[in-house]
Protein backbone atom coordinates (compact mmCIF):
# COMPACT_ATOMS: atom_id res chain seq x y z
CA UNK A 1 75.73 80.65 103.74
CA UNK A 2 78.71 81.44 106.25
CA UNK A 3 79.93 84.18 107.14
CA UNK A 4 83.03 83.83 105.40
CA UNK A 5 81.32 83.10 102.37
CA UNK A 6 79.01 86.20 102.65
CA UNK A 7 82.20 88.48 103.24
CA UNK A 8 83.54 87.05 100.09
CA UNK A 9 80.89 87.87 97.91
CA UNK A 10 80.54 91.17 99.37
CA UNK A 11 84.23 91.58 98.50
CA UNK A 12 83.98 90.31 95.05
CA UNK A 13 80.90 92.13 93.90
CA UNK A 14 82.55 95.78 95.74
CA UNK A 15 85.94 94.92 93.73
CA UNK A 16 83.50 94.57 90.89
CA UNK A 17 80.79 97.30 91.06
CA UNK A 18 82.82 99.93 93.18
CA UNK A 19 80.27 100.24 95.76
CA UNK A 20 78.00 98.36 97.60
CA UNK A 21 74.34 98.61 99.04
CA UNK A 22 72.89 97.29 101.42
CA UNK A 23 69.33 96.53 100.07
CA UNK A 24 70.91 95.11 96.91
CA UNK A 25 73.64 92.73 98.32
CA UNK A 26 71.19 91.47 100.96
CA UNK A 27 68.15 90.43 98.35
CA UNK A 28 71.55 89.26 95.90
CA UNK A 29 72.97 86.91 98.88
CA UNK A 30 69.20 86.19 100.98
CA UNK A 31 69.88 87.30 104.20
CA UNK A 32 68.22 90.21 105.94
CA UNK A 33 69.93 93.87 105.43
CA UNK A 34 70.88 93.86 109.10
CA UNK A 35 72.87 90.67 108.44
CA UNK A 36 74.40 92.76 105.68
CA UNK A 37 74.94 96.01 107.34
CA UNK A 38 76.62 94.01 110.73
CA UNK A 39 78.92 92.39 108.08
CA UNK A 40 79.88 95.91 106.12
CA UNK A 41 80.75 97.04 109.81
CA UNK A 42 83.20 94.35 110.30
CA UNK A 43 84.70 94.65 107.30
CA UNK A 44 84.87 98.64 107.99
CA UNK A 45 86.79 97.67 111.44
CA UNK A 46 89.19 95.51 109.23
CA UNK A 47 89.86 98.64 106.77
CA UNK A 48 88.56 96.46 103.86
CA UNK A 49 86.07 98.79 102.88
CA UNK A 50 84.72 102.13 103.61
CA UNK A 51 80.99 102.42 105.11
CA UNK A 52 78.23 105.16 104.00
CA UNK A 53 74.78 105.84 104.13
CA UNK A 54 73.08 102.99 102.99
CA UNK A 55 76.46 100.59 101.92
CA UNK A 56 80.10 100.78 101.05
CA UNK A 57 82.62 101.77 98.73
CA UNK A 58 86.46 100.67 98.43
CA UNK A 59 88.71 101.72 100.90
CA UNK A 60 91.37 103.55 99.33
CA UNK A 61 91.91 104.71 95.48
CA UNK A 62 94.31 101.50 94.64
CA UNK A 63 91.25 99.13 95.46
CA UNK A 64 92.03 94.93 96.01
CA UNK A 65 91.07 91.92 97.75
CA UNK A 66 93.22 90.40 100.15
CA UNK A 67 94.92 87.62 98.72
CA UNK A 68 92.53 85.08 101.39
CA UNK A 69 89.38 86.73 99.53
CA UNK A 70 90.88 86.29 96.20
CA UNK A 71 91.45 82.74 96.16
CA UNK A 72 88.37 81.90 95.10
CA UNK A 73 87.39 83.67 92.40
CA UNK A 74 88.31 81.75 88.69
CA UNK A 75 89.38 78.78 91.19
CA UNK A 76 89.54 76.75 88.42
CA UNK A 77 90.98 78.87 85.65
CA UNK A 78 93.34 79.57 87.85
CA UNK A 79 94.37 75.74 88.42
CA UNK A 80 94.05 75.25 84.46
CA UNK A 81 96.71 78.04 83.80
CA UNK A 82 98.84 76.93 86.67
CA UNK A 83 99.38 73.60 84.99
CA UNK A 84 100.12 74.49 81.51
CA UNK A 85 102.32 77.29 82.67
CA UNK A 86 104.23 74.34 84.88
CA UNK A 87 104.36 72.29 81.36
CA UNK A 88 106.40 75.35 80.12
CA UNK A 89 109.30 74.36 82.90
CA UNK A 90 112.67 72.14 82.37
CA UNK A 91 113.58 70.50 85.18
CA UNK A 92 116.45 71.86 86.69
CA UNK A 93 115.14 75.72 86.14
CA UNK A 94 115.57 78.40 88.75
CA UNK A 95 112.35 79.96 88.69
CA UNK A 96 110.92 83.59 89.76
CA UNK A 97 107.36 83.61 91.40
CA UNK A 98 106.24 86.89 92.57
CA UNK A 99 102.94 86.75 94.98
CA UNK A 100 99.15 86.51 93.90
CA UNK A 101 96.57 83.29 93.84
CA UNK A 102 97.44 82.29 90.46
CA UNK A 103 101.22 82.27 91.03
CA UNK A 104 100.48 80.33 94.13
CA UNK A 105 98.88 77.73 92.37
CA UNK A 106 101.96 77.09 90.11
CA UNK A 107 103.91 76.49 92.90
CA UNK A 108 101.26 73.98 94.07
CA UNK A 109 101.70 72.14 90.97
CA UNK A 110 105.48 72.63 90.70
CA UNK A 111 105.35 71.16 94.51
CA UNK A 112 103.50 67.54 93.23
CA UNK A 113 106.79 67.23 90.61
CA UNK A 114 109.71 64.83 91.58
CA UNK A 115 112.55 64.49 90.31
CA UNK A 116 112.99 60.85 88.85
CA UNK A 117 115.34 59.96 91.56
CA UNK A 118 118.12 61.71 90.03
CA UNK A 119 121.16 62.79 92.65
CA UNK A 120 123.55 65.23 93.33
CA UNK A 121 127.76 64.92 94.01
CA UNK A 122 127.57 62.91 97.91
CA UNK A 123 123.74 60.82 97.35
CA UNK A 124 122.32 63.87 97.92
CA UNK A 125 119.31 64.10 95.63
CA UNK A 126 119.53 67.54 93.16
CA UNK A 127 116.97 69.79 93.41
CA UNK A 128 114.31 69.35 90.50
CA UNK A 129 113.70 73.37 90.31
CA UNK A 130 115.30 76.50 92.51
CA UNK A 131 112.10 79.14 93.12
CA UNK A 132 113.53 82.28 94.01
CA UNK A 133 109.94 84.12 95.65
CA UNK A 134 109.24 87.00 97.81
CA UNK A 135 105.77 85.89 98.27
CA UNK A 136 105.78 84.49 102.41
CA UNK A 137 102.43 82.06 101.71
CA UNK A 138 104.97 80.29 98.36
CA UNK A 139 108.27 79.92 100.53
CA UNK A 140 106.11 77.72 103.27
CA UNK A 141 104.00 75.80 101.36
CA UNK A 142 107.28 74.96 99.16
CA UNK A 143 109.69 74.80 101.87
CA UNK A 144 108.58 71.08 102.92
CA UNK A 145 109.22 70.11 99.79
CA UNK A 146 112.83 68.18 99.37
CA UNK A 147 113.04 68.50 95.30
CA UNK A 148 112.68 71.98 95.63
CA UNK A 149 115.03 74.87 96.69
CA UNK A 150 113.70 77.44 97.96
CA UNK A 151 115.28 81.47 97.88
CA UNK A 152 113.46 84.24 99.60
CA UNK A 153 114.28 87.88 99.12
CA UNK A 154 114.00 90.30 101.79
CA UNK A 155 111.71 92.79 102.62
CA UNK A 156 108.76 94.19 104.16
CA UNK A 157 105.55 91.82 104.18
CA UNK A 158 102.73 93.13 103.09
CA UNK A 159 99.99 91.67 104.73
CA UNK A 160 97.35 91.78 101.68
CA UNK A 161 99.30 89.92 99.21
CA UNK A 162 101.67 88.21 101.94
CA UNK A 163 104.56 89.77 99.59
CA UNK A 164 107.81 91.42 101.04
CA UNK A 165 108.58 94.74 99.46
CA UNK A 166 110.51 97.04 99.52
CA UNK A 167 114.36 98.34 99.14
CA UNK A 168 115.74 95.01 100.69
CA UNK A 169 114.64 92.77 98.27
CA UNK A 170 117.11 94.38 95.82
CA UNK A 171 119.72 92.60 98.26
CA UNK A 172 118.80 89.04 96.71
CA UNK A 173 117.66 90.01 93.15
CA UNK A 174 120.78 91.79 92.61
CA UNK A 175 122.90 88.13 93.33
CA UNK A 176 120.33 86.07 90.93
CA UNK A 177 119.82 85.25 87.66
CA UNK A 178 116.33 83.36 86.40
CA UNK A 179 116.11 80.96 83.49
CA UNK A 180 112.30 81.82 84.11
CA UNK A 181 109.87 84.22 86.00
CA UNK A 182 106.38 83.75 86.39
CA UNK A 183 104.41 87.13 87.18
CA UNK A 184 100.54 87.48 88.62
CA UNK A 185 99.06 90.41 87.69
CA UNK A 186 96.15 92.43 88.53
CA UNK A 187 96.04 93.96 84.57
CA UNK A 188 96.58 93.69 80.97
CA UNK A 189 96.71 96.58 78.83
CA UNK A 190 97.21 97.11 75.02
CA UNK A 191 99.07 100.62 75.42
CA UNK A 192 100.44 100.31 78.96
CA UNK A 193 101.15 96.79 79.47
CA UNK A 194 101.10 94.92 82.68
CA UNK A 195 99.96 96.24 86.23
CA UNK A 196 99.54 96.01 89.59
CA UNK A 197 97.18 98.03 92.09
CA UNK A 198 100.38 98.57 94.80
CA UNK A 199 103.58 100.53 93.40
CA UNK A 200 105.65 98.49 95.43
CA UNK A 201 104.82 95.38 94.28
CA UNK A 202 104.80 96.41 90.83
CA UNK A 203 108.54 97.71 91.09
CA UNK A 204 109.76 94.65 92.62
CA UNK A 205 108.11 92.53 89.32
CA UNK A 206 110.28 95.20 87.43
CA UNK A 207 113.04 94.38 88.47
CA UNK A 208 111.93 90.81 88.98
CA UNK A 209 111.47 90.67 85.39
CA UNK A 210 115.13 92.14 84.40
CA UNK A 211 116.69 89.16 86.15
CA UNK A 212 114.87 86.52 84.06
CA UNK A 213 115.46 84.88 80.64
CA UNK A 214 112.35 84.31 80.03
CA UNK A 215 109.39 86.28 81.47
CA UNK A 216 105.33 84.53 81.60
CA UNK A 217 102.75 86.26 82.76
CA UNK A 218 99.72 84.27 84.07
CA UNK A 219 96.50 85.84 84.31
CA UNK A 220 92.67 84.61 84.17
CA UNK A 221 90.82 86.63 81.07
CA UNK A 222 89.19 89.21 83.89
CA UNK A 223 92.30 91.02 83.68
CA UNK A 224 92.56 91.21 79.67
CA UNK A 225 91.90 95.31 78.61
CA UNK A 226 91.97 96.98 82.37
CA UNK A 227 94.49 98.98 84.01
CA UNK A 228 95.27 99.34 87.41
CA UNK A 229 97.60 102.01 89.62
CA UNK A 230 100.90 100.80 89.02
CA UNK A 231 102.53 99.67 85.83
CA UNK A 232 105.45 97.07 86.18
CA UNK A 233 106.57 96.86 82.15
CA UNK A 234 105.64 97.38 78.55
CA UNK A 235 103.98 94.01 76.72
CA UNK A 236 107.36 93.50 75.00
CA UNK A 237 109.14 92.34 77.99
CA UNK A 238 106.90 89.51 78.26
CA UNK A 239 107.75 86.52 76.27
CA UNK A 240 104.98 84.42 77.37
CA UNK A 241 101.01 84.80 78.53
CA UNK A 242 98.99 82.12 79.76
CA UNK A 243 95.21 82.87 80.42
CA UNK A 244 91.98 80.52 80.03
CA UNK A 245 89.54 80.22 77.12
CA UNK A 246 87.56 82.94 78.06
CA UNK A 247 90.10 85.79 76.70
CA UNK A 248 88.21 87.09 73.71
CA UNK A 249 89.51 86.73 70.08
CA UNK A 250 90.31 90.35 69.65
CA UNK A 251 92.32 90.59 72.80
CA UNK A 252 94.49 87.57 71.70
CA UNK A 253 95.06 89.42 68.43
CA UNK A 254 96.61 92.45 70.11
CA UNK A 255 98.56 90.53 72.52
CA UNK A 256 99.95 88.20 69.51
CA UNK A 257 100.92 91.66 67.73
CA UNK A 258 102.94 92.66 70.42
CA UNK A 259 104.99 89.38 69.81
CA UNK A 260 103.65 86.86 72.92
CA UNK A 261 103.01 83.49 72.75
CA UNK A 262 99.94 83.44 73.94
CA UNK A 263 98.49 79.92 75.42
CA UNK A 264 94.27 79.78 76.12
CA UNK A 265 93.78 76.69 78.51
């Protein structure tokens, strides 16, 4: 096992557990506990986590991965939910991605769409969807891509989630309107809604949200029934929730109460 591989399971199981020893994760991941504790100092010096006697807890109350850590957990859930939610798009759409590993795979999928050789006034060929994004890691992967238009709001980045945040993105949201907008999110709550562990982030997919038409949230079932810091809006802004198969029955009943369409893929 790699080190990056190690550091990712680390990750995973302290997002998980809350805290990590060092006995435990090295007889979990069969390496010796000085393999372990050299690792939990590395990630200390990279303020991922906090060390203490014996292990590690998160650093900070509002606890995440970075976005390269998160990537592969529910890989393919993720994919699964990423094309049916791209099904749910008419060519032609402007389209509102906010940042996160699920959202990122939509615009992976939305990137492999052409657009049937259809052309603009002067042979220049129309774009088959505008994505409006504040996420850094979206715009470049999409910004190759000659079907697709790409918008970028301002803002600060934020290097966990590669989102910019902040006051300036109001500068772009303000001008736009969204036939759709496609939020990650870090939680799903009966009573409170939708969340996000920064504040930031979870007031830009507020007002993110207020733009659109039409508002889907994409999620893998881990999320279903937790809460995190930061709530961005109430389940009946949300028109639309695609998730995977493993979103149990009762949850699906709630969130059907509350008037979403909900699709299990």
């Amino acid at each position: 096992m790699s080190k990056r591989e190690r550091w990712n399971r680390l990750l995973e199981s302290l997002a998980a557990e809350g805290k990590l020893e060092v006995d435990a994760a090295a007889t979990a991941l069969e390496v010796s506990s000085a393999t372990i504790r050299r690792d939990l100092d590395e990630l200390a010096e990279q303020q991922m986590l906090v060390r203490t006697r014996g292990g590690a807890i998160p650093h900070g109350v509002s606890y995440e991965l970075p976005l390269r850590y998160k990537s592969t957990q529910h890989a393919s859930e993720k994919q699964r939910i990423a094309t049916a939610t791209a099904d749910l798009l008419n060519d032609g759409d402007v389209v509102g991605l906010n940042g996160g590993t699920t959202t990122t795979e939509v615009a992976r999928v939305l990137a492999l769409r052409t657009n049937g050789g259809q052309e603009a006034a002067g042979g220049v060929a129309a774009p088959l969807f505008t994505v409006v994004t504040n996420a850094l890691n979206i715009a470049s992967e999409l910004a190759v891509r000659p079907q697709i238009k790409i918008v970028v709001t301002g803002g600060v980045a934020r290097p966990q989630t590669y989102e910019l945040i902040g006051p300036l993105t109001a500068g772009v949201l303000n001008e736009v309107v969204l036939d759709t907008v496609i939020l990650g999110v870090n939680a799903v709550d009966p009573q409170l809604g939708i969340m996000t562990h920064h504040e930031e982030e979870a007031s830009f997919s507020k007002h993110f949200a207020e733009r659109a038409r039409r508002v889907i949230v994409v999620c893998d079932s881990s999320k279903m029934g937790r809460r995190a810091f930061a709530r961005i809006c109430a389940l009946d802004a949300i028109d639309v929730l695609v998730t995977d198969t493993g979103v149990p029955a009762d949850t699906v009943a709630w969130l059907k109460d509350a008037g979403i369409d909900v699709r299990a893929v």
